[in-house]
PDB file of N, CA and C in Angstrom:
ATOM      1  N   UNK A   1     -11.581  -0.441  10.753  1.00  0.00           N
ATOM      2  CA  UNK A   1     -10.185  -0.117  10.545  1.00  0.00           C
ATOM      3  C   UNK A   1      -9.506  -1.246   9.765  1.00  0.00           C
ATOM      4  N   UNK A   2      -8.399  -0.974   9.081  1.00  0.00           N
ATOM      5  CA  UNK A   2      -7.406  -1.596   7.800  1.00  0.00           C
ATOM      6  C   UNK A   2      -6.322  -2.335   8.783  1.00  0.00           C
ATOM      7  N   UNK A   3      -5.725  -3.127   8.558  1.00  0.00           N
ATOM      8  CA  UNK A   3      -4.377  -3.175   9.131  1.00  0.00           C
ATOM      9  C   UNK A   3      -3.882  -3.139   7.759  1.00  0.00           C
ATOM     10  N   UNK A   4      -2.604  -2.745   8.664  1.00  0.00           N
ATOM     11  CA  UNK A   4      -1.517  -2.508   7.002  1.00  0.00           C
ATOM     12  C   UNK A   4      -0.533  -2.805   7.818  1.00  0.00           C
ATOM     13  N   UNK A   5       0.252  -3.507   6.995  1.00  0.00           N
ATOM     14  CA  UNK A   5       1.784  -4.153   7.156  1.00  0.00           C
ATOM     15  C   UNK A   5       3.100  -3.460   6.142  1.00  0.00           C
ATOM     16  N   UNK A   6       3.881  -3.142   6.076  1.00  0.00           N
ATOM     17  CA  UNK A   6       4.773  -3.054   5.216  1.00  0.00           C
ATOM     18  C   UNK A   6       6.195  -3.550   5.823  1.00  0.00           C
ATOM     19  N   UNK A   7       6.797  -3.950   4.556  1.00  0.00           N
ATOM     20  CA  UNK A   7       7.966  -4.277   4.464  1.00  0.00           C
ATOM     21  C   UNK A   7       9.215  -3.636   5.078  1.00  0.00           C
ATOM     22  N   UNK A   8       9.903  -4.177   5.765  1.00  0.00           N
ATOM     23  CA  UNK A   8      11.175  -3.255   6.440  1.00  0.00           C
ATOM     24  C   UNK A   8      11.918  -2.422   5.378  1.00  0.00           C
ATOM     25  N   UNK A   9      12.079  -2.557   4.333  1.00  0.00           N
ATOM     26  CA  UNK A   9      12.412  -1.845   3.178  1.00  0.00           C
ATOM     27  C   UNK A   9      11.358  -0.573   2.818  1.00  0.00           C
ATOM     28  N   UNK A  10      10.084  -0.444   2.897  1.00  0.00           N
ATOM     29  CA  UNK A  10       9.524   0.449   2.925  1.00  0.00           C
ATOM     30  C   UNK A  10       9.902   1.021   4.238  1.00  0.00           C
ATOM     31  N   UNK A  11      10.071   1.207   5.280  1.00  0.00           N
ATOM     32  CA  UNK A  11       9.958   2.176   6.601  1.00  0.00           C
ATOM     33  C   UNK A  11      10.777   2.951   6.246  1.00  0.00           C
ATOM     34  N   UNK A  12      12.065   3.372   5.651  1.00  0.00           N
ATOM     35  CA  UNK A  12      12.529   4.385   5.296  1.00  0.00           C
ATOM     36  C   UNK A  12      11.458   5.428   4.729  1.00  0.00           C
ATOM     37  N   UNK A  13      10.583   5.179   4.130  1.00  0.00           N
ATOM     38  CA  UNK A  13       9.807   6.093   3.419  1.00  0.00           C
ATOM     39  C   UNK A  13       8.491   6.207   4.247  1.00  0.00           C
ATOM     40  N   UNK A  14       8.252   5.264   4.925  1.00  0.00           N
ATOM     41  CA  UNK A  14       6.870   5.737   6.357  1.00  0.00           C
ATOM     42  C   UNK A  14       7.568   5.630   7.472  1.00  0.00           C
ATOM     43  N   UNK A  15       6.652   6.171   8.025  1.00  0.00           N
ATOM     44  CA  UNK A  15       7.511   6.102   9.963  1.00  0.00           C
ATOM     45  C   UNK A  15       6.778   4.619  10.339  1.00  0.00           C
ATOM     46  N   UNK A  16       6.045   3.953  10.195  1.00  0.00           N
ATOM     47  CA  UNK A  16       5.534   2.586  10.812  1.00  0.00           C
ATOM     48  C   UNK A  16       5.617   1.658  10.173  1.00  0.00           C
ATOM     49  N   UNK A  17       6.025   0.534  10.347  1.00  0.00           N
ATOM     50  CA  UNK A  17       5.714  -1.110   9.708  1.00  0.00           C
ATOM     51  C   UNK A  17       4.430  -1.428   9.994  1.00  0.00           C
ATOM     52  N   UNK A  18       3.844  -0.904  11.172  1.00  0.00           N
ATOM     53  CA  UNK A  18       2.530  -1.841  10.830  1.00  0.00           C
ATOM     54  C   UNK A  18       1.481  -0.802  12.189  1.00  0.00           C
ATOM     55  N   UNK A  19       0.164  -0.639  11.445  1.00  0.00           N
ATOM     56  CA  UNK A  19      -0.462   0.241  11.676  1.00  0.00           C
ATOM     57  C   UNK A  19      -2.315  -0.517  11.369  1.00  0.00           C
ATOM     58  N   UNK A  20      -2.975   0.374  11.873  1.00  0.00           N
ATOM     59  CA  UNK A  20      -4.160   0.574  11.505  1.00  0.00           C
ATOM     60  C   UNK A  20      -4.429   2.293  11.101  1.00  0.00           C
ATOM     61  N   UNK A  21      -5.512   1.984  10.075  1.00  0.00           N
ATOM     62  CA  UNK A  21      -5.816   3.125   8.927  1.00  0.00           C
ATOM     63  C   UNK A  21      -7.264   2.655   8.839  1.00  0.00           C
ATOM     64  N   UNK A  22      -8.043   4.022   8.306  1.00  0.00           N
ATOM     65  CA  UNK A  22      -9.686   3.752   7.957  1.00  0.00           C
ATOM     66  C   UNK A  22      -9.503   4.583   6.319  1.00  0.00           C
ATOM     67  N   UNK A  23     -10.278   3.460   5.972  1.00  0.00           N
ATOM     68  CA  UNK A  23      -9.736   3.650   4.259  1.00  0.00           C
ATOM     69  C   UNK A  23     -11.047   2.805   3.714  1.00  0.00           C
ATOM     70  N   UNK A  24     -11.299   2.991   2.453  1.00  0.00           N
ATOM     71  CA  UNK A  24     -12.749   2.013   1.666  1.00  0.00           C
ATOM     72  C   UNK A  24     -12.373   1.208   0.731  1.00  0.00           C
ATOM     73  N   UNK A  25     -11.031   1.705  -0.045  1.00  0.00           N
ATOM     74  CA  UNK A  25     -10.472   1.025  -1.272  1.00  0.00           C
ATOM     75  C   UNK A  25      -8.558   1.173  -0.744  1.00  0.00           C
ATOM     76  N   UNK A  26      -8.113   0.386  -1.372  1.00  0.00           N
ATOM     77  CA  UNK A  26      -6.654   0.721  -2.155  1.00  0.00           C
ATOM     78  C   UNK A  26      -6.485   2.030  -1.724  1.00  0.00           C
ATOM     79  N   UNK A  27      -6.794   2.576  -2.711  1.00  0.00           N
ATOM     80  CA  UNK A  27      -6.305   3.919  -3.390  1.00  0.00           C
ATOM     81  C   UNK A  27      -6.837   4.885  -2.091  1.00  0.00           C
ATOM     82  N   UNK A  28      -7.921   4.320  -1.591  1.00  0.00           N
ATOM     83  CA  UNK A  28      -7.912   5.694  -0.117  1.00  0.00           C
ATOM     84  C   UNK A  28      -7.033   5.300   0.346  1.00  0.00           C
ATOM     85  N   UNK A  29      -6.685   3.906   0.923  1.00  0.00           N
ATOM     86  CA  UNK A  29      -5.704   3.543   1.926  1.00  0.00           C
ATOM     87  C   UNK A  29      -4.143   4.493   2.180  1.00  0.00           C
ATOM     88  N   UNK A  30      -3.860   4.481   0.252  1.00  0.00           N
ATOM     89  CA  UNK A  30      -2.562   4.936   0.096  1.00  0.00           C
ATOM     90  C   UNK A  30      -2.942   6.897   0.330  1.00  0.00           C
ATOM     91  N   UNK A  31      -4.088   6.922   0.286  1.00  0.00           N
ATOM     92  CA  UNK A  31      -4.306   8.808   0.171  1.00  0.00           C
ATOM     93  C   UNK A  31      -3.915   9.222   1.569  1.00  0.00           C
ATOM     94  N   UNK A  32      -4.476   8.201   2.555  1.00  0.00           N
ATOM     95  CA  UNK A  32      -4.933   8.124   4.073  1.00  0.00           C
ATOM     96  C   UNK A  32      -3.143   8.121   4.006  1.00  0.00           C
ATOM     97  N   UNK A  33      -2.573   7.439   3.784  1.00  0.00           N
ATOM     98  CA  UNK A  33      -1.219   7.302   4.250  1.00  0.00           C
ATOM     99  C   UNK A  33      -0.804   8.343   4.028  1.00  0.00           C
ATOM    100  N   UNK A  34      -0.608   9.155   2.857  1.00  0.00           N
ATOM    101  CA  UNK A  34       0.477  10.669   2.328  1.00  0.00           C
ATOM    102  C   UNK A  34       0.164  11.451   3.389  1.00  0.00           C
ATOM    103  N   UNK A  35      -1.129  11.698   4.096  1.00  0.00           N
ATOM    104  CA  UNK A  35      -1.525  12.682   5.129  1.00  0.00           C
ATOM    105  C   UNK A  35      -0.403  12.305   6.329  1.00  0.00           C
ATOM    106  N   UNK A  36       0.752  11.345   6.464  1.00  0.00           N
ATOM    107  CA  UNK A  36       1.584  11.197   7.378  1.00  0.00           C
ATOM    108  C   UNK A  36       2.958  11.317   6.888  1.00  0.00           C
ATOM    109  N   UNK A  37       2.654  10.738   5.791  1.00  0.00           N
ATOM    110  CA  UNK A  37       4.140  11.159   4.951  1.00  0.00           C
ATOM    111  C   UNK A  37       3.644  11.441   3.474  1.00  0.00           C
ATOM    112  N   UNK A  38       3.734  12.488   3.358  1.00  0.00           N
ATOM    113  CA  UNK A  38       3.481  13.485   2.006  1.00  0.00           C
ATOM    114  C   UNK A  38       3.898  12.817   0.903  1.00  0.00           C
ATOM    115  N   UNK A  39       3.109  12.500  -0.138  1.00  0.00           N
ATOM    116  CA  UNK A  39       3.689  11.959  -1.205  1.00  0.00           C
ATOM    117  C   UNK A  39       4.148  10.316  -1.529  1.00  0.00           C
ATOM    118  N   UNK A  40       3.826   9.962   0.046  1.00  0.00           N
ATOM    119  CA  UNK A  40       3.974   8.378  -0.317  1.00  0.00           C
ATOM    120  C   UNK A  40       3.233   7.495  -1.161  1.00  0.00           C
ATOM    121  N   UNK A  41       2.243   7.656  -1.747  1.00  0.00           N
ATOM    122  CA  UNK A  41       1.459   6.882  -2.655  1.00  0.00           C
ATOM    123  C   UNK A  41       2.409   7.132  -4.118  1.00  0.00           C
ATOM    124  N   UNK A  42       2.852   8.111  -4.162  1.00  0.00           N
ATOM    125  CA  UNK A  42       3.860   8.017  -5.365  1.00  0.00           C
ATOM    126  C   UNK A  42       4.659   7.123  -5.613  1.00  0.00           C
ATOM    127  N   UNK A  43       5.507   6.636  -4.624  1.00  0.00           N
ATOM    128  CA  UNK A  43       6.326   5.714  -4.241  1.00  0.00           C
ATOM    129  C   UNK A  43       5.798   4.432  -4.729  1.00  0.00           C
ATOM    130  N   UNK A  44       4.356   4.480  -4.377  1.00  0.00           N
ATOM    131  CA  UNK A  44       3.581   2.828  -4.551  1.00  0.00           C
ATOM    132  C   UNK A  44       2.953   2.732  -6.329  1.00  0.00           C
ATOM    133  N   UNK A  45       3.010   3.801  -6.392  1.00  0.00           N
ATOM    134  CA  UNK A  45       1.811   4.562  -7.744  1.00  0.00           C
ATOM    135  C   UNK A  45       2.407   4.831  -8.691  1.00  0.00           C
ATOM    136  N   UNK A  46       2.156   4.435  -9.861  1.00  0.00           N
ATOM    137  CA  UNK A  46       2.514   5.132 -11.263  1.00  0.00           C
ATOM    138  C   UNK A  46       1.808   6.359 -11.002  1.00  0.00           C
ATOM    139  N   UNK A  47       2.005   6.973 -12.535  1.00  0.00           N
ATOM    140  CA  UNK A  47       1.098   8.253 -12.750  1.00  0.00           C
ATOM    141  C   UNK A  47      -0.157   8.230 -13.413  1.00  0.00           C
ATOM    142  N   UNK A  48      -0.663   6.883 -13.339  1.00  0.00           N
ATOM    143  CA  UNK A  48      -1.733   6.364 -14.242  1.00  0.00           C
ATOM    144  C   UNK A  48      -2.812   5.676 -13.225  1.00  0.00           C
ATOM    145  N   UNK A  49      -2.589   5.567 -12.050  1.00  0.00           N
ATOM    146  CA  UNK A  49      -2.650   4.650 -10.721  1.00  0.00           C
ATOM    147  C   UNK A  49      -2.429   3.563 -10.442  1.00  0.00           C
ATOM    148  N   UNK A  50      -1.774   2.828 -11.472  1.00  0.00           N
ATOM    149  CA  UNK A  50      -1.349   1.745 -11.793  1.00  0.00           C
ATOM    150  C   UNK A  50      -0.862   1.541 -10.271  1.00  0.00           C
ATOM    151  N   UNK A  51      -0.752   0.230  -9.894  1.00  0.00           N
ATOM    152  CA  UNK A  51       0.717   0.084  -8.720  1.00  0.00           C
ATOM    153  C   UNK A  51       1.928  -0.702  -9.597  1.00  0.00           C
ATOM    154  N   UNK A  52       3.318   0.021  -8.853  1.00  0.00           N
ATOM    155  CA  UNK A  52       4.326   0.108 -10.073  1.00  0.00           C
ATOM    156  C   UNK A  52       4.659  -1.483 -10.144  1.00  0.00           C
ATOM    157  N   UNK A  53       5.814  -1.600 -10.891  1.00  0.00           N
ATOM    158  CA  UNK A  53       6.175  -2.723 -11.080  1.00  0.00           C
ATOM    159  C   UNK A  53       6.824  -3.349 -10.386  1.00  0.00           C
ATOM    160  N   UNK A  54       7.533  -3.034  -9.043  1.00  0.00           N
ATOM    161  CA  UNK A  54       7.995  -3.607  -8.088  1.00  0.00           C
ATOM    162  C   UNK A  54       7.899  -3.476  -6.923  1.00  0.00           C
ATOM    163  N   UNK A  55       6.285  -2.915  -7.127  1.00  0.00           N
ATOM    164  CA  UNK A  55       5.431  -3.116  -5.541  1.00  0.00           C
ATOM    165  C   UNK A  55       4.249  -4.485  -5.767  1.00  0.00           C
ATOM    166  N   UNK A  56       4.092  -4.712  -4.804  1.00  0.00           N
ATOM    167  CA  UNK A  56       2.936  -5.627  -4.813  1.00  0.00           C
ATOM    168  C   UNK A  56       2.010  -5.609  -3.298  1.00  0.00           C
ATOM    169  N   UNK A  57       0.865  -5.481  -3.501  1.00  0.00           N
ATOM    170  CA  UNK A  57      -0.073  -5.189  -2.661  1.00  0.00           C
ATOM    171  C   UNK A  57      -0.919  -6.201  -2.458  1.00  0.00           C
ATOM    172  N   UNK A  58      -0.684  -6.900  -1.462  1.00  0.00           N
ATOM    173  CA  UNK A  58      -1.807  -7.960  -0.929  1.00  0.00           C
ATOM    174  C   UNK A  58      -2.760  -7.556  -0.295  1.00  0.00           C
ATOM    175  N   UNK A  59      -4.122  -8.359  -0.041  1.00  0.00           N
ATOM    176  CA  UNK A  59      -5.162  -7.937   0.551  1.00  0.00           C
ATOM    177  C   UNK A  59      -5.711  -9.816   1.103  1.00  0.00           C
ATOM    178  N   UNK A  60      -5.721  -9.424   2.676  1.00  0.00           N
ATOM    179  CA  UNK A  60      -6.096 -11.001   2.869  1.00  0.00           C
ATOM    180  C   UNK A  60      -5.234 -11.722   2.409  1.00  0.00           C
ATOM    181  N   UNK A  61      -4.060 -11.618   1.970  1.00  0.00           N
ATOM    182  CA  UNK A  61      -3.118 -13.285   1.488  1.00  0.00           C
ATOM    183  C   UNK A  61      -3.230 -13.050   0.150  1.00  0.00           C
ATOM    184  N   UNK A  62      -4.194 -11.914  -0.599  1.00  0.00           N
ATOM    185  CA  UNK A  62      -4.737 -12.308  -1.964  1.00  0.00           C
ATOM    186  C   UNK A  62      -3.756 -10.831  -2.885  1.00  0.00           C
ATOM    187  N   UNK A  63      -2.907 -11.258  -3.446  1.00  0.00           N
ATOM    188  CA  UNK A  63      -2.477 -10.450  -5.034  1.00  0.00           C
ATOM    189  C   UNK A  63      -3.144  -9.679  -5.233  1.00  0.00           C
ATOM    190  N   UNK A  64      -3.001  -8.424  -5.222  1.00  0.00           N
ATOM    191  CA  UNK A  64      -4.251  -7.322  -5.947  1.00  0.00           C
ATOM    192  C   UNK A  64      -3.574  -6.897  -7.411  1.00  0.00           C
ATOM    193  N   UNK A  65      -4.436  -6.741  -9.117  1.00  0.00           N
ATOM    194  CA  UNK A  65      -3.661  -6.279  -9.924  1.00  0.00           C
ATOM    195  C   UNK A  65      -3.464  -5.227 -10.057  1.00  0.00           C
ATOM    196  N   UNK A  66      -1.947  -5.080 -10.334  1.00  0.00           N
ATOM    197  CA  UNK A  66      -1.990  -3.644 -10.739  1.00  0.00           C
ATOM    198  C   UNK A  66      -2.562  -2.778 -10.945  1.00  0.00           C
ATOM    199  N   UNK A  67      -3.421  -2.906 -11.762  1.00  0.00           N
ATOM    200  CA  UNK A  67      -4.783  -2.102 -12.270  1.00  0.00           C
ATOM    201  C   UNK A  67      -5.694  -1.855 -11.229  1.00  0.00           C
ATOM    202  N   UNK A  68      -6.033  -2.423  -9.888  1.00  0.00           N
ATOM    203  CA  UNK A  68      -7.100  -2.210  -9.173  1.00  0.00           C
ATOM    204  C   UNK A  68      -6.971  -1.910  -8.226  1.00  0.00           C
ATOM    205  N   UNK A  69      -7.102  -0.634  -8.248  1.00  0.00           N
ATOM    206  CA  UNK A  69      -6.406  -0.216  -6.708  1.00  0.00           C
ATOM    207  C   UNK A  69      -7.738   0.544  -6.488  1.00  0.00           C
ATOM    208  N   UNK A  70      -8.600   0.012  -6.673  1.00  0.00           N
ATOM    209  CA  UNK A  70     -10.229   0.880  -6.710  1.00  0.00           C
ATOM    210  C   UNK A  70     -10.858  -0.323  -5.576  1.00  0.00           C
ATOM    211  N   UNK A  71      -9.977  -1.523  -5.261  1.00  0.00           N
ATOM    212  CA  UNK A  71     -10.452  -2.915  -5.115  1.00  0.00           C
ATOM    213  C   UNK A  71     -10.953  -2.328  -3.367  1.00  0.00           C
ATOM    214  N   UNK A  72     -12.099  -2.595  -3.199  1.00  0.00           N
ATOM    215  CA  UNK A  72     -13.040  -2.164  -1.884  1.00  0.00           C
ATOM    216  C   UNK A  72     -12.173  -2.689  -0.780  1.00  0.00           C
ATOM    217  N   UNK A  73     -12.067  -2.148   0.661  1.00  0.00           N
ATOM    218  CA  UNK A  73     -11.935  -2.725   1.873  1.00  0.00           C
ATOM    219  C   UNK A  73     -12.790  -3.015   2.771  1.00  0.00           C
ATOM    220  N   UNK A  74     -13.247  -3.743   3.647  1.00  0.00           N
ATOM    221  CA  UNK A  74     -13.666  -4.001   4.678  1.00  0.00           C
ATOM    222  C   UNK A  74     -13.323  -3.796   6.056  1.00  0.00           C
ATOM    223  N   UNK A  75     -13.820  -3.513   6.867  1.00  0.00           N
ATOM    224  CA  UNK A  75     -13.294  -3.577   8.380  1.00  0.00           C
ATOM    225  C   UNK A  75     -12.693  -4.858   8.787  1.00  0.00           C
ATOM    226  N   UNK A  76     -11.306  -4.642   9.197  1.00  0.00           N
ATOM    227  CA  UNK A  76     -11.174  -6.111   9.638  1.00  0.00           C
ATOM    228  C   UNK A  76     -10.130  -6.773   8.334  1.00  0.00           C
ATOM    229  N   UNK A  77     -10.229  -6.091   7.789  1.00  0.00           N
ATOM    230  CA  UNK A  77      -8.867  -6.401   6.243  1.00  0.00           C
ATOM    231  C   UNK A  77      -7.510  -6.169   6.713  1.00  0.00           C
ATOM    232  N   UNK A  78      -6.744  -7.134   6.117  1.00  0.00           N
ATOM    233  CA  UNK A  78      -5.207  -7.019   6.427  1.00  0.00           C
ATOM    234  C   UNK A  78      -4.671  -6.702   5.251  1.00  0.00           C
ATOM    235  N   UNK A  79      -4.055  -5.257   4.742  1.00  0.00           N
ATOM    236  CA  UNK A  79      -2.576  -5.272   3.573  1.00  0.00           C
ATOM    237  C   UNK A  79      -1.415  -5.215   3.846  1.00  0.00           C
ATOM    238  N   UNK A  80      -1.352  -5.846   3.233  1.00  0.00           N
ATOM    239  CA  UNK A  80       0.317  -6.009   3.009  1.00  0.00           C
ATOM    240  C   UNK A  80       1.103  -5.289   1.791  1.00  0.00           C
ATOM    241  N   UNK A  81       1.803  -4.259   1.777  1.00  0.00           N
ATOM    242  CA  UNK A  81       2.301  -4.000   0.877  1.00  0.00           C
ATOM    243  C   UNK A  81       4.064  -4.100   1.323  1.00  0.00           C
ATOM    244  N   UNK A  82       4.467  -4.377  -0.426  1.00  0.00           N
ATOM    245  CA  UNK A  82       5.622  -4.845  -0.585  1.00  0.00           C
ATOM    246  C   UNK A  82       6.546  -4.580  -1.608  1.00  0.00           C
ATOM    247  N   UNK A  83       7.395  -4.182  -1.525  1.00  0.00           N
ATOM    248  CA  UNK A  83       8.674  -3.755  -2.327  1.00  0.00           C
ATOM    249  C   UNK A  83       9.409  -4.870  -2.823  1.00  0.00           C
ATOM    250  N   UNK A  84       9.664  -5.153  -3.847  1.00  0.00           N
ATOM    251  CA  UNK A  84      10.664  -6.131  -4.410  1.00  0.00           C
ATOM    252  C   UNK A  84      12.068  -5.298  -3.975  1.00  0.00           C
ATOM    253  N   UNK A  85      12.951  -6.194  -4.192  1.00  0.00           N
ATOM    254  CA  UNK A  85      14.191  -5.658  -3.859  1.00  0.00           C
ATOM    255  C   UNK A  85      15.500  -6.496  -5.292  1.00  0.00           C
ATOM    256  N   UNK A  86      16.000  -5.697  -5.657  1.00  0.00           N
ATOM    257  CA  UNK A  86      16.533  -5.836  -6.658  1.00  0.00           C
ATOM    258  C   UNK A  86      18.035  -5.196  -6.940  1.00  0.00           C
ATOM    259  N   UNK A  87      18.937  -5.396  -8.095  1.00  0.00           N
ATOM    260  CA  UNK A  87      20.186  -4.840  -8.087  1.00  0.00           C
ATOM    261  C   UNK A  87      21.004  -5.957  -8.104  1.00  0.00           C
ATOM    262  N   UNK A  88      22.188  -5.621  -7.886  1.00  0.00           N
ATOM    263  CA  UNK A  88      23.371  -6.537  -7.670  1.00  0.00           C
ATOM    264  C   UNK A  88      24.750  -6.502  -7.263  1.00  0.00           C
TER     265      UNK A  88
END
């Protein structure tokens, strides 16, 4: 199992801050998630699978790029995903 963390700014859009999930990559993680709230990987996801420009997805403490959301999990992995917050 995954732990996943998110940001108090994301819980409007999931029902949990912090959970366990069984997932292999990224990109299952976020599939595994829509099955609770429909459509949430959009939120995190371009239309290219990019992750957008003012999310950022840690894995272990570690930056994942944009581009790699193919990036493998392990049992026992911590993400963190995160919303910038912006405006004025």
């Amino acid at each position: 199992m995954i732990k996943v963390v998110l940001t108090a700014n994301l819980h409007k859009y999931y029902p949990e801050r912090e959970f366990q999930i069984d997932a292999s990559s990224i990109l299952e993680l976020l599939y595994e998630m829509d099955k609770n709230r429909p459509n949430f990987s959009s939120y995190i996801l371009e239309d290219n699978l990019a992750i957008r420009k003012h999310v950022n997805i840690f894995l272990n403490g570690n930056l994942i790029e944009k581009s790699n959301v193919k990036t493998a999990l392990n049992a026992g992995d911590t993400v963190h995903i995160m919303q910038a917050l912006s405006g004025g």
